[in-house]
PDB file of N, CA and C in Angstrom:
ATOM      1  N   UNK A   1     -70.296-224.489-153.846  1.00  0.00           N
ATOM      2  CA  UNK A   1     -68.983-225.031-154.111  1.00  0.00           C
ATOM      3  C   UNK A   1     -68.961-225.716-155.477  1.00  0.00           C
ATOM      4  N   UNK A   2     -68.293-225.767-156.323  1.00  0.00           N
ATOM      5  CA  UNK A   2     -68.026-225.959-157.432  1.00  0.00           C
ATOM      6  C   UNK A   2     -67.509-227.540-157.301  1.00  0.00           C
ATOM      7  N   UNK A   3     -67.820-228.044-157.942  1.00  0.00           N
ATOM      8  CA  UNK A   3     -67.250-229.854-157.495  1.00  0.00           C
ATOM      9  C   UNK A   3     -68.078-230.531-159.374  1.00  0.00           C
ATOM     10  N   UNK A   4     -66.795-231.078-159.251  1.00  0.00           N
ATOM     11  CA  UNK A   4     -67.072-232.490-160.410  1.00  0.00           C
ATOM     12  C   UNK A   4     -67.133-233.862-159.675  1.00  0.00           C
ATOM     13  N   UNK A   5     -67.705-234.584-159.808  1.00  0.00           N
ATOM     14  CA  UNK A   5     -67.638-235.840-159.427  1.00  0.00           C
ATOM     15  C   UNK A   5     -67.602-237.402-160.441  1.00  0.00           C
ATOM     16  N   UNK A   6     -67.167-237.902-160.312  1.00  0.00           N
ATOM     17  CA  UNK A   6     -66.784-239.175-161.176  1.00  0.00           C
ATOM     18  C   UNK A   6     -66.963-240.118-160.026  1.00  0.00           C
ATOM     19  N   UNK A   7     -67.656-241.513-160.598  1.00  0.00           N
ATOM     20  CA  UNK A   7     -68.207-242.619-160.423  1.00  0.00           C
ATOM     21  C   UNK A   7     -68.302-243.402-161.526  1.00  0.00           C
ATOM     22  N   UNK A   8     -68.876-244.902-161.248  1.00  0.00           N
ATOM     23  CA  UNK A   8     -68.960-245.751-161.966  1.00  0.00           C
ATOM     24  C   UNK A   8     -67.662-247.026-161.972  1.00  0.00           C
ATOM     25  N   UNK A   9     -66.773-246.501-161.231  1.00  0.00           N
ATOM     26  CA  UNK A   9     -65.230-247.110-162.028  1.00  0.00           C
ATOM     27  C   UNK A   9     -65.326-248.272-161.142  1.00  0.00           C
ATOM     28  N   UNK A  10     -64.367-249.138-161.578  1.00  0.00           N
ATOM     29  CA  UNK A  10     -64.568-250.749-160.904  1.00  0.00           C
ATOM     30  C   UNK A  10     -63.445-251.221-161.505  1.00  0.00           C
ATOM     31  N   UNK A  11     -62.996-252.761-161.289  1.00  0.00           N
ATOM     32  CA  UNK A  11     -62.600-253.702-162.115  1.00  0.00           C
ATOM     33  C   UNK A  11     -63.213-254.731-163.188  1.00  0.00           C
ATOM     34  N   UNK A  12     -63.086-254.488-164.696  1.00  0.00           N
ATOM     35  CA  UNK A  12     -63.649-255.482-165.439  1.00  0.00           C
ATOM     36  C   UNK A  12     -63.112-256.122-166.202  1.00  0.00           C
ATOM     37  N   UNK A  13     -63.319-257.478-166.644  1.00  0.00           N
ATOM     38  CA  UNK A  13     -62.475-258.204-167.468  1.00  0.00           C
ATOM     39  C   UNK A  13     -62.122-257.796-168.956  1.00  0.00           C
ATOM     40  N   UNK A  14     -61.774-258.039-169.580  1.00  0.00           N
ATOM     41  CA  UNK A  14     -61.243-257.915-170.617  1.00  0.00           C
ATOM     42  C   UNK A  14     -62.164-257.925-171.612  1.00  0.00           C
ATOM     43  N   UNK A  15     -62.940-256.941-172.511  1.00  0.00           N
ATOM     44  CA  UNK A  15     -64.122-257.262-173.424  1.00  0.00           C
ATOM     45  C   UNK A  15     -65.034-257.044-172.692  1.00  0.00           C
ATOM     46  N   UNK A  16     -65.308-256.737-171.121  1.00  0.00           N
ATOM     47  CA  UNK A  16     -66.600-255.681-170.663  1.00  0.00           C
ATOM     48  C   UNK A  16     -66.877-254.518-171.203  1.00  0.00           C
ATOM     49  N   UNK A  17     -68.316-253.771-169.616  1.00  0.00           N
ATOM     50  CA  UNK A  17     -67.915-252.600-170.295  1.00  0.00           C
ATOM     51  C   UNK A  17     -68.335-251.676-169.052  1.00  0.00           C
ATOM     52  N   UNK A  18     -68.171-250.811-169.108  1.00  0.00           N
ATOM     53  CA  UNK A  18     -68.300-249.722-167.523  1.00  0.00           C
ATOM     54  C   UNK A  18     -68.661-248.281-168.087  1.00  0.00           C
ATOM     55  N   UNK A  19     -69.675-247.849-167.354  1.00  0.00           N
ATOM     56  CA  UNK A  19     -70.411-246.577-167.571  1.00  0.00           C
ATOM     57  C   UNK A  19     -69.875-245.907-166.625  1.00  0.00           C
ATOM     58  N   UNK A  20     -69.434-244.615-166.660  1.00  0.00           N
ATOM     59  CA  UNK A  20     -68.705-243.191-165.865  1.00  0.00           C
ATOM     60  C   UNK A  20     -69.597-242.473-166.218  1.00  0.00           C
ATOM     61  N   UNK A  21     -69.823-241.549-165.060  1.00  0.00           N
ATOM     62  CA  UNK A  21     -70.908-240.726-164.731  1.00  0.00           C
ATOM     63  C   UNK A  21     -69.797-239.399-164.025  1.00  0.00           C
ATOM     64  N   UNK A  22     -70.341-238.130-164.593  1.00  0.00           N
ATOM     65  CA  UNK A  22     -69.922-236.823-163.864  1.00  0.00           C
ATOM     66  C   UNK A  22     -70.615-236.447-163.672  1.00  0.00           C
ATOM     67  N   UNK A  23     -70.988-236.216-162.030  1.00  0.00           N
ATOM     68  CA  UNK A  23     -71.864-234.834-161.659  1.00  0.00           C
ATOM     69  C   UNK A  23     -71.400-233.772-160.911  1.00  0.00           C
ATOM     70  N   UNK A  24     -71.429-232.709-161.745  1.00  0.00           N
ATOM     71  CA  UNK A  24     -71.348-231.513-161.375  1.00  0.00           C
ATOM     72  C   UNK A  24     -72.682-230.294-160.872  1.00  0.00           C
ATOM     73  N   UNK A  25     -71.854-229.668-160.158  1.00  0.00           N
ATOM     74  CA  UNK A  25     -72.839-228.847-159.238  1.00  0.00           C
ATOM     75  C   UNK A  25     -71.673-227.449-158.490  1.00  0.00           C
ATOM     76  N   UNK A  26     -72.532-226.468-158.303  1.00  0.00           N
ATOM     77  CA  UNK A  26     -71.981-225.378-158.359  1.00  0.00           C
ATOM     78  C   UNK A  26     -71.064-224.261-158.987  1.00  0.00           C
ATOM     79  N   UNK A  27     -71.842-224.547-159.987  1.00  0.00           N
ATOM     80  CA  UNK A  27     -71.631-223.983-161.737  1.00  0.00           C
ATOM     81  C   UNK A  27     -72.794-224.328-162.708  1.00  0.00           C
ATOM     82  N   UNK A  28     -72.474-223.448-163.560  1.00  0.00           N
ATOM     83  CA  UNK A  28     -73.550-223.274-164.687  1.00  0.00           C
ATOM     84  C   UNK A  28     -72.870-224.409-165.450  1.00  0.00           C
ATOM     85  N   UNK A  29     -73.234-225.733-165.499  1.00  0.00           N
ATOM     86  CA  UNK A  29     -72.698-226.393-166.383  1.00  0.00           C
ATOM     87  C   UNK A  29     -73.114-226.585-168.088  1.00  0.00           C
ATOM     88  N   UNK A  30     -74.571-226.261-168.265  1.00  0.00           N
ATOM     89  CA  UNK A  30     -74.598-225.979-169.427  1.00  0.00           C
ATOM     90  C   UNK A  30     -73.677-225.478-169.764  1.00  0.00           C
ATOM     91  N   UNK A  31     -73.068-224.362-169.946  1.00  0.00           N
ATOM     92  CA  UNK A  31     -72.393-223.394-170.619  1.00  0.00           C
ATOM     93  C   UNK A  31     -70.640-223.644-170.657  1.00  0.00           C
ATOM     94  N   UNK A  32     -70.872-224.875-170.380  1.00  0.00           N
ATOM     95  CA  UNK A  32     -69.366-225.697-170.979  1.00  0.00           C
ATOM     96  C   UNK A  32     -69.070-226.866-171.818  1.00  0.00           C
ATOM     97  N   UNK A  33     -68.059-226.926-172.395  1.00  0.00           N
ATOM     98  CA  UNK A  33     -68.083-227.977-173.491  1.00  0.00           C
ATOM     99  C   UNK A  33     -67.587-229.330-172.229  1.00  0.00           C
ATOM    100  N   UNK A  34     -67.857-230.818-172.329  1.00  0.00           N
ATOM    101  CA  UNK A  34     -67.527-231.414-171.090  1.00  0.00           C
ATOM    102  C   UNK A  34     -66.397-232.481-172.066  1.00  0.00           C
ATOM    103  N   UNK A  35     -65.241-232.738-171.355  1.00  0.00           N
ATOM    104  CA  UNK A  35     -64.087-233.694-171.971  1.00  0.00           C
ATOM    105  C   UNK A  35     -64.149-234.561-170.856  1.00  0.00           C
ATOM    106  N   UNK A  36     -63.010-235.914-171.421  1.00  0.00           N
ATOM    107  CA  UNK A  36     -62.902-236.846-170.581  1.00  0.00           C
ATOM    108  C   UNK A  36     -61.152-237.105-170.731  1.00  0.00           C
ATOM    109  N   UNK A  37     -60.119-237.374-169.539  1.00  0.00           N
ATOM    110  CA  UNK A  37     -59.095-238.013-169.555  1.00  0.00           C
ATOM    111  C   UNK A  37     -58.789-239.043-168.811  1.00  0.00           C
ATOM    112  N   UNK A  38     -57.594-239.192-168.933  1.00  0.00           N
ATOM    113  CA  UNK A  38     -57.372-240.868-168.688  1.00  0.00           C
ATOM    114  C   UNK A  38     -55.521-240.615-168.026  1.00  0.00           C
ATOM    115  N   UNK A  39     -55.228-241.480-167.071  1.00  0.00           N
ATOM    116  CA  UNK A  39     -54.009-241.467-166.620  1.00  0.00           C
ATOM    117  C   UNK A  39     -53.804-243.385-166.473  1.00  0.00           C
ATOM    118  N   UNK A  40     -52.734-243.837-167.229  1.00  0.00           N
ATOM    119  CA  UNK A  40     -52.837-245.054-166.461  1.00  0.00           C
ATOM    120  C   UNK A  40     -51.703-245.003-165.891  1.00  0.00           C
ATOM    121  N   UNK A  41     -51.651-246.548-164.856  1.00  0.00           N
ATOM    122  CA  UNK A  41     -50.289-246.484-163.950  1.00  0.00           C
ATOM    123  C   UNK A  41     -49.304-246.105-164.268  1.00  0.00           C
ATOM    124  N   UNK A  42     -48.419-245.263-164.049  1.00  0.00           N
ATOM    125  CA  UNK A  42     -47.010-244.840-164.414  1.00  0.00           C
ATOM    126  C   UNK A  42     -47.101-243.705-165.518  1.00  0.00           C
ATOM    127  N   UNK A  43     -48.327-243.595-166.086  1.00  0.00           N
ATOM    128  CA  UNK A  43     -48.257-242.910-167.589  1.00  0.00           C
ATOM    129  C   UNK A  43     -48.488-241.190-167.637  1.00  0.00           C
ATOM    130  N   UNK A  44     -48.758-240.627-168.577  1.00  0.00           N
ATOM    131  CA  UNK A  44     -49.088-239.326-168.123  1.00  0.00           C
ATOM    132  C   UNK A  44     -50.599-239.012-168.738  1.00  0.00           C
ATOM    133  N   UNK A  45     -51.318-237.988-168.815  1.00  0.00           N
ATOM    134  CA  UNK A  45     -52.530-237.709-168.871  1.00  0.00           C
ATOM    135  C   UNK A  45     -52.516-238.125-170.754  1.00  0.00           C
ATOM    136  N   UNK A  46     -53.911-238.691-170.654  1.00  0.00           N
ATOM    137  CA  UNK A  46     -54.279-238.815-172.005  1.00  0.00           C
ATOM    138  C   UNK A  46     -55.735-238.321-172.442  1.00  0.00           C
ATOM    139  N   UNK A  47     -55.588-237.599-172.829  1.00  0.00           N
ATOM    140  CA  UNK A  47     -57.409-236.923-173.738  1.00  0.00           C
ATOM    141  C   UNK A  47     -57.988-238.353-174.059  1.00  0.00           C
ATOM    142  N   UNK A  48     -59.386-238.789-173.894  1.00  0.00           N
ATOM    143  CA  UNK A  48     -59.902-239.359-174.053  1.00  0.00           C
ATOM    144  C   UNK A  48     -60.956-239.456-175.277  1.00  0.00           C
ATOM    145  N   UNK A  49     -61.719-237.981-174.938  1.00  0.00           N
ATOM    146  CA  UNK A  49     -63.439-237.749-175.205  1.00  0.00           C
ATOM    147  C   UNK A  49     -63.364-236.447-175.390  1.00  0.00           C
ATOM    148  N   UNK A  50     -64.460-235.890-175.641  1.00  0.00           N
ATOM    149  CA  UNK A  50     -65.143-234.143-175.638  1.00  0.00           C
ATOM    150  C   UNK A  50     -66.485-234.439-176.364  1.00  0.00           C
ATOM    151  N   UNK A  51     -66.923-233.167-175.731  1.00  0.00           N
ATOM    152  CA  UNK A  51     -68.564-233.253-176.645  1.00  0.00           C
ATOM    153  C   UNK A  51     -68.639-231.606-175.995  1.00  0.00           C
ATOM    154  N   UNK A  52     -69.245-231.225-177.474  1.00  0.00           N
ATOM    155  CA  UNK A  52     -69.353-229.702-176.701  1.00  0.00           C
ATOM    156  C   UNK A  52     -70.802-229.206-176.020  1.00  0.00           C
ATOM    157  N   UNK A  53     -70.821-228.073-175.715  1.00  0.00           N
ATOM    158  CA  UNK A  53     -71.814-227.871-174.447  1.00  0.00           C
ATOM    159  C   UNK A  53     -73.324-228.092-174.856  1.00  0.00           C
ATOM    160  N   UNK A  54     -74.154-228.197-176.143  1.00  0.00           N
ATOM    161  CA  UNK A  54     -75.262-228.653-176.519  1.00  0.00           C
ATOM    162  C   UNK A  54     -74.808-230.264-176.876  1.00  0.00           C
ATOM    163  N   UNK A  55     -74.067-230.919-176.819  1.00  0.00           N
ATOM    164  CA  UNK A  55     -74.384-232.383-177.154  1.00  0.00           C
ATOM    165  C   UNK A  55     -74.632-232.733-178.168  1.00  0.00           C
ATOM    166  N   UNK A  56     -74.006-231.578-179.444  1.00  0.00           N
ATOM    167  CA  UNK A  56     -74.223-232.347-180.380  1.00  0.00           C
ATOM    168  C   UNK A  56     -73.249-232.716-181.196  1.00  0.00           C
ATOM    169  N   UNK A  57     -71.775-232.238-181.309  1.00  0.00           N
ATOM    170  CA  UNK A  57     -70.408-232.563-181.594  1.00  0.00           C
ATOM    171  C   UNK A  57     -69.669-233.592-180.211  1.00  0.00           C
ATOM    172  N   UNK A  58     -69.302-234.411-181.346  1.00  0.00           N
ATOM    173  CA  UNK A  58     -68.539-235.583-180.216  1.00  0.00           C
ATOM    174  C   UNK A  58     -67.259-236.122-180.791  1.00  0.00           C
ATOM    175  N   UNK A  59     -66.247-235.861-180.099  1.00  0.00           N
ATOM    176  CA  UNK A  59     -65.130-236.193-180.191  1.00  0.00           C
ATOM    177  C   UNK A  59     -64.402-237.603-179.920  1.00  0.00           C
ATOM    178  N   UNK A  60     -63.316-238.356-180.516  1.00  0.00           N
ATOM    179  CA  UNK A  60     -62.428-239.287-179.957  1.00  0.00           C
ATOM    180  C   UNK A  60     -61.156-239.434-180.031  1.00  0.00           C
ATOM    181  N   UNK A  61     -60.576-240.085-179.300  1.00  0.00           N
ATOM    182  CA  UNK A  61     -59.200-240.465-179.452  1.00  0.00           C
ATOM    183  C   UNK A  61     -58.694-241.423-180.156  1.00  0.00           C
ATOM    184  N   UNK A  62     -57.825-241.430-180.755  1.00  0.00           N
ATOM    185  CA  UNK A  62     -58.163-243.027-181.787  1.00  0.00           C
ATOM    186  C   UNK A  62     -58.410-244.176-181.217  1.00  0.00           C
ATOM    187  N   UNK A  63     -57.517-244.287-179.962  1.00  0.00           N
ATOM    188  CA  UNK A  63     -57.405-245.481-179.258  1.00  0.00           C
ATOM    189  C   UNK A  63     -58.658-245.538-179.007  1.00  0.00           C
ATOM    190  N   UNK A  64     -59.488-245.092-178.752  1.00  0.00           N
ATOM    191  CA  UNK A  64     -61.064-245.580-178.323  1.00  0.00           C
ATOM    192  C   UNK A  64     -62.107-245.446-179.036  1.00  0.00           C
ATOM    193  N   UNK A  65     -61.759-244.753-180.128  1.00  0.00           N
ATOM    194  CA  UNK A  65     -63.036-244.479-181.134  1.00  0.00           C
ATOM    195  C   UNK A  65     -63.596-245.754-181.560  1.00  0.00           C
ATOM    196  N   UNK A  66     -64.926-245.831-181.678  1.00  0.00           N
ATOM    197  CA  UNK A  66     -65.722-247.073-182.067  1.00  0.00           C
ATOM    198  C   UNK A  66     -65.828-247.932-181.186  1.00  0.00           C
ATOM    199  N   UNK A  67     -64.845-247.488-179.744  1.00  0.00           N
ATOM    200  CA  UNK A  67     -65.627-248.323-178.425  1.00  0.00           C
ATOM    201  C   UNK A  67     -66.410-247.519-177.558  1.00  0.00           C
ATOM    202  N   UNK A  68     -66.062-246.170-176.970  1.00  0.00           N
ATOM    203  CA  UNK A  68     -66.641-245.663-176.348  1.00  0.00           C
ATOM    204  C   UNK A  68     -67.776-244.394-176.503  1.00  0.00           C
ATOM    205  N   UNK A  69     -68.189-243.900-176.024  1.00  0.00           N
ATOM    206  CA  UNK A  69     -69.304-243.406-176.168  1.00  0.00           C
ATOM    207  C   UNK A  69     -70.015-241.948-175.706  1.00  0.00           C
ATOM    208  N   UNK A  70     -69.873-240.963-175.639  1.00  0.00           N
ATOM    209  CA  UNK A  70     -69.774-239.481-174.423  1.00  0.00           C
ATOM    210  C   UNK A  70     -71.247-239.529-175.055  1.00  0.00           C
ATOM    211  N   UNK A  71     -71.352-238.893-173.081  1.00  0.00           N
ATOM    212  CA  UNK A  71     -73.134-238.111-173.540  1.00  0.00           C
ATOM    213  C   UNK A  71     -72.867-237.494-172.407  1.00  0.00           C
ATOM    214  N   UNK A  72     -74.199-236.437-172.413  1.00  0.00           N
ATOM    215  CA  UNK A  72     -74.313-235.366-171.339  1.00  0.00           C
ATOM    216  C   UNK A  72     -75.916-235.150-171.122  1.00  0.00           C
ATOM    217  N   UNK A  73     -76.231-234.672-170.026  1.00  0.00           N
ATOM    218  CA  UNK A  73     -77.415-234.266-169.603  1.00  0.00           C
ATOM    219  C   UNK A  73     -77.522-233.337-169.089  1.00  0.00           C
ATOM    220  N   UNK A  74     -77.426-231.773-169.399  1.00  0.00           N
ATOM    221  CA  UNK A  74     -77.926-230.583-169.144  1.00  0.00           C
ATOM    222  C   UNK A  74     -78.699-230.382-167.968  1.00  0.00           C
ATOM    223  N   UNK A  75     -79.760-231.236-168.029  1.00  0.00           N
ATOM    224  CA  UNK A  75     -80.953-230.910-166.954  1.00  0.00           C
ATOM    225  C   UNK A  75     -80.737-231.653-165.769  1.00  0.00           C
ATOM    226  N   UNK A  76     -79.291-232.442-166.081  1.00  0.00           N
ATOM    227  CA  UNK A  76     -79.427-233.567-164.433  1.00  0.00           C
ATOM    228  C   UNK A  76     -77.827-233.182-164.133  1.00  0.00           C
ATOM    229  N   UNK A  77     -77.218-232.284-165.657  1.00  0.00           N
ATOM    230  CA  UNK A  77     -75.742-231.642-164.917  1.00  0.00           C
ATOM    231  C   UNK A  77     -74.403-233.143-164.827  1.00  0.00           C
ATOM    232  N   UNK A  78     -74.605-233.361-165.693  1.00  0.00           N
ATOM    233  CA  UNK A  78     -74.021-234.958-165.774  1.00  0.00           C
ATOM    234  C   UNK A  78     -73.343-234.834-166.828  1.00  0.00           C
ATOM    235  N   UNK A  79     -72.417-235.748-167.058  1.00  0.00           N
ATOM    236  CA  UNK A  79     -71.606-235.690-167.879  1.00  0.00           C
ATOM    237  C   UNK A  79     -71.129-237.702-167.962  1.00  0.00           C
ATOM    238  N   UNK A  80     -71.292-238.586-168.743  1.00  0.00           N
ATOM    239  CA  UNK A  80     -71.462-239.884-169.096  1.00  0.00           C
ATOM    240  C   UNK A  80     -70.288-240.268-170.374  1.00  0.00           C
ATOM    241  N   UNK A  81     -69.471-241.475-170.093  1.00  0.00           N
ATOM    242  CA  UNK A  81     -68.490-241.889-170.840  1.00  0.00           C
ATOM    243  C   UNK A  81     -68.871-243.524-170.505  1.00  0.00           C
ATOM    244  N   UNK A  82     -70.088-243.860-171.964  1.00  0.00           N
ATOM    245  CA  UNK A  82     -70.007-245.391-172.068  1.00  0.00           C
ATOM    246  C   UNK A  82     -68.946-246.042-172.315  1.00  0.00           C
ATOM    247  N   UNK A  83     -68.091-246.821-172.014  1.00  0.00           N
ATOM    248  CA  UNK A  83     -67.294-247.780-172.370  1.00  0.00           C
ATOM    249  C   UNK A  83     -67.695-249.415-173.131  1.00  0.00           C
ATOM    250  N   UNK A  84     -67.502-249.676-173.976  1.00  0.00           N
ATOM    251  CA  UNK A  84     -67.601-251.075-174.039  1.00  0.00           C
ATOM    252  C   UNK A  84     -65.799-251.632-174.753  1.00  0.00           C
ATOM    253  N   UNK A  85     -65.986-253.320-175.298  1.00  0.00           N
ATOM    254  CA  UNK A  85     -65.117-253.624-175.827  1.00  0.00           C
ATOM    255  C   UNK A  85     -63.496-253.490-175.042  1.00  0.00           C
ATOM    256  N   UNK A  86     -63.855-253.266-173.207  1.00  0.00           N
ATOM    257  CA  UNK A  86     -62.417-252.886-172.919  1.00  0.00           C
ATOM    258  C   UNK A  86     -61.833-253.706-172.667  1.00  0.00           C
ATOM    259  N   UNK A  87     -60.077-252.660-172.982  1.00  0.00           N
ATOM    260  CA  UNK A  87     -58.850-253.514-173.028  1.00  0.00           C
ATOM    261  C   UNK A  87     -58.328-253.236-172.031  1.00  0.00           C
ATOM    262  N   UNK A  88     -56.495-254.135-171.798  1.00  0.00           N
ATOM    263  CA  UNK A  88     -55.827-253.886-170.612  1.00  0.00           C
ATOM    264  C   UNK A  88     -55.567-252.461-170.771  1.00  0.00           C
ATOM    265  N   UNK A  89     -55.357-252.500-171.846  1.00  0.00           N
ATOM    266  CA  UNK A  89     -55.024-250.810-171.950  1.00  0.00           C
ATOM    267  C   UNK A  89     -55.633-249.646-171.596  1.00  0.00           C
ATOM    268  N   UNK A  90     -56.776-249.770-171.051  1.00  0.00           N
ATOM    269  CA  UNK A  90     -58.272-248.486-170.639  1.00  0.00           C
ATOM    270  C   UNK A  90     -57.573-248.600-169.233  1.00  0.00           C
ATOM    271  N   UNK A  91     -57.028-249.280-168.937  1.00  0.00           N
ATOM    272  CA  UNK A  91     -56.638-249.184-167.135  1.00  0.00           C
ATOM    273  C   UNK A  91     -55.914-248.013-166.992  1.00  0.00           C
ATOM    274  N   UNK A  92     -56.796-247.083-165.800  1.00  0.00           N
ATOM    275  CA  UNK A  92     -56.664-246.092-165.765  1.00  0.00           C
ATOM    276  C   UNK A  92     -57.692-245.473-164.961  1.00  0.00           C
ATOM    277  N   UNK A  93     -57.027-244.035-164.480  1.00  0.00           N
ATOM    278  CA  UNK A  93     -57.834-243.580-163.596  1.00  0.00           C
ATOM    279  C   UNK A  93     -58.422-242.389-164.422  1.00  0.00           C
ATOM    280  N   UNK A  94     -59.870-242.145-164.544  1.00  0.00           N
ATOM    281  CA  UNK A  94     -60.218-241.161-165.337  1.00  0.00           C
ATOM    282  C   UNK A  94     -61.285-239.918-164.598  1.00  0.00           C
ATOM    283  N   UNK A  95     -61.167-239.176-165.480  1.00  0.00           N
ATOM    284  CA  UNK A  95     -61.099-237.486-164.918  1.00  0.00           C
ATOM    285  C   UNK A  95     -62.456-236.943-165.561  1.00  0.00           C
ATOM    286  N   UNK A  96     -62.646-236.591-165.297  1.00  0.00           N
ATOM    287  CA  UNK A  96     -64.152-235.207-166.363  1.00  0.00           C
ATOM    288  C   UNK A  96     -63.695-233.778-165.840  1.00  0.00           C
ATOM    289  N   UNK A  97     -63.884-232.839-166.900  1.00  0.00           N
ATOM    290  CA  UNK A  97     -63.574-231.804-167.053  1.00  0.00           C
ATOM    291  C   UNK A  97     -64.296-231.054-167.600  1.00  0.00           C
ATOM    292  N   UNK A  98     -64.462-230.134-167.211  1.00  0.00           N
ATOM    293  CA  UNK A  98     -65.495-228.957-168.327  1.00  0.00           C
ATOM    294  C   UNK A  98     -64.416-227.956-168.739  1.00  0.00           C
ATOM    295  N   UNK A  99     -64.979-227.207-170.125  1.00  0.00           N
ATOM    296  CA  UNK A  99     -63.922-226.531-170.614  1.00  0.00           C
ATOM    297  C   UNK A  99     -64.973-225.275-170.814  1.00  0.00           C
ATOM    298  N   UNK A 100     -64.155-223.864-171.554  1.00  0.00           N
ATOM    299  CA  UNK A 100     -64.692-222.519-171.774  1.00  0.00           C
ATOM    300  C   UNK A 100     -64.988-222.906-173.123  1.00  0.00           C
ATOM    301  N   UNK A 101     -66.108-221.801-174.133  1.00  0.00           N
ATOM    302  CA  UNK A 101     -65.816-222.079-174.953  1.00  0.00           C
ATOM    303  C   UNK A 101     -64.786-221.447-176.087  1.00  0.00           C
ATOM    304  N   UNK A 102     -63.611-221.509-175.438  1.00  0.00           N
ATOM    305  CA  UNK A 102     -62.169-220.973-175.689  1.00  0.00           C
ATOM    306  C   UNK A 102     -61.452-222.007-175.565  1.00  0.00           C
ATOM    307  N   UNK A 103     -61.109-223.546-174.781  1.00  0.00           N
ATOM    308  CA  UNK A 103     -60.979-224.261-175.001  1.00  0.00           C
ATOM    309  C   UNK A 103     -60.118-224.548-173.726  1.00  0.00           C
ATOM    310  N   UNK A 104     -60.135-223.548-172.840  1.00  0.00           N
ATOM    311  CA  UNK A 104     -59.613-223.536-171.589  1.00  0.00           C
ATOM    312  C   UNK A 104     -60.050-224.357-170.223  1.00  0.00           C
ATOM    313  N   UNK A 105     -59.483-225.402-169.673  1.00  0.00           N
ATOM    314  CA  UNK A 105     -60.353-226.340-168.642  1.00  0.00           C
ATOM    315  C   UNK A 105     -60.346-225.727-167.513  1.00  0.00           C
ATOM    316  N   UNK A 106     -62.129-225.243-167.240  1.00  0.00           N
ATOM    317  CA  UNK A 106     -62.209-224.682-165.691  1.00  0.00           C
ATOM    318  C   UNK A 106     -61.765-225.560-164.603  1.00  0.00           C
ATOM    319  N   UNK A 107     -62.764-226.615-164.748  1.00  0.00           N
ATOM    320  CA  UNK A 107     -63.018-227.221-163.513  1.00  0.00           C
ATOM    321  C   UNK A 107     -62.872-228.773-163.845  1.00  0.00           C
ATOM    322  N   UNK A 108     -62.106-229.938-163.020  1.00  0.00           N
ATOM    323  CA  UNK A 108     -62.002-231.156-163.175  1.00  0.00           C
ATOM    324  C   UNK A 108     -62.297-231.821-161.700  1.00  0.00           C
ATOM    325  N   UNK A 109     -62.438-232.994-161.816  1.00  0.00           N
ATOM    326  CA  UNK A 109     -62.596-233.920-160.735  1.00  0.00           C
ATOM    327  C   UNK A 109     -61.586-234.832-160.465  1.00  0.00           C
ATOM    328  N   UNK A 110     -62.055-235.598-158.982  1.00  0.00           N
ATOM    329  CA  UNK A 110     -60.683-236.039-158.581  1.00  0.00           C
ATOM    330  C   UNK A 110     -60.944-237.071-159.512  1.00  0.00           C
ATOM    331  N   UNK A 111     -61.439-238.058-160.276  1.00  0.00           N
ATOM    332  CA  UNK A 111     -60.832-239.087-160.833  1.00  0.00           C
ATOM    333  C   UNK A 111     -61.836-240.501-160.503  1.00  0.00           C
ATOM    334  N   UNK A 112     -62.711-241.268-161.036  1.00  0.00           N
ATOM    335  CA  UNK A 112     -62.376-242.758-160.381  1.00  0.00           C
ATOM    336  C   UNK A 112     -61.476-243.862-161.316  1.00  0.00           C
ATOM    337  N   UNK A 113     -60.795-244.857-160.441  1.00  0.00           N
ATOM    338  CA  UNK A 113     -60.188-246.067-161.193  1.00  0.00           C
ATOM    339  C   UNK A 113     -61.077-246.874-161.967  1.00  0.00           C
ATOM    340  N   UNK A 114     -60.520-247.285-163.560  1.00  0.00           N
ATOM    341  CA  UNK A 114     -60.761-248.103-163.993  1.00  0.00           C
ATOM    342  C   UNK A 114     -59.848-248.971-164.214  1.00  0.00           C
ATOM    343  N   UNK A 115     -59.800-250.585-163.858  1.00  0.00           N
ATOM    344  CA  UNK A 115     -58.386-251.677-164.016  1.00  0.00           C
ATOM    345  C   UNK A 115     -59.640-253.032-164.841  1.00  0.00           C
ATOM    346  N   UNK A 116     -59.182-253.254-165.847  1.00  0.00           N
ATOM    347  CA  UNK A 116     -59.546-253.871-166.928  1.00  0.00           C
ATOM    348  C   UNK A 116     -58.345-254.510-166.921  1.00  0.00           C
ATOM    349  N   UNK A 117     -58.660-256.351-166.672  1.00  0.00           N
ATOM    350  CA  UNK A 117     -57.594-257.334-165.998  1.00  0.00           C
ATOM    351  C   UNK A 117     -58.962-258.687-166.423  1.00  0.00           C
ATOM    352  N   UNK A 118     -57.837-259.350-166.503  1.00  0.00           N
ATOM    353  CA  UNK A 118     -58.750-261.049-166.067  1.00  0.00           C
ATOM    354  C   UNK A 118     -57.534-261.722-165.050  1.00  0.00           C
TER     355      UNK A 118
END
């Protein structure tokens, strides 16, 4: 069965920081480039991240560039979005996705919450 999974998510104050973890399984995940999005309350989907399928191009969004962080692990099938420096604004429920390398998103996960509050 093909499944993404997302973890890590919590509530943190304002200027923490929270590590998201994707693991995927039942797929060749090497052989995809892995992205990250973001939905907050009321809002609509926002691109976050990307890094393509060797890990060595890494992408951002402005809003987060120079806080957050993408990595991946091939051999453990993971897919990782460090956070630091967060704002109210990261509140949000976020997604991992793998893409073709055509730029097409196979497969996503349900999501965990992040709410960044004091």
């Amino acid at each position: 069965e093909v499944q993404l999974v997302e973890s890590g998510g919590g509530l943190v104050q304002p200027g923490g920081s929270l590590r998201l973890s994707c693991a995927a399984s039942g797929f060749t995940f090497g052989t995809y480039a892995g992205t990250w999005v973001r939905q907050a309350p009321g809002k609509g989907l926002e691109w976050v991240s990307h890094i393509t399928r060797g890990g060595g191009n890494k992408y951002y969004a402005d809003s987060v560039k120079g806080r957050f962080t993408i990595s991946r692990d091939n051999a453990k099938n993971t897919l990782d979005l460090q956070m630091n420096s967060l704002k109210p604004e990261d509140t949000g429920v976020y997604y991992c996705a793998v893409l073709t390398s055509w730029g097409r998103i196979e497969h996503w996960g349900q999501g965990t919450l992040v709410t960044v509050s004091s």
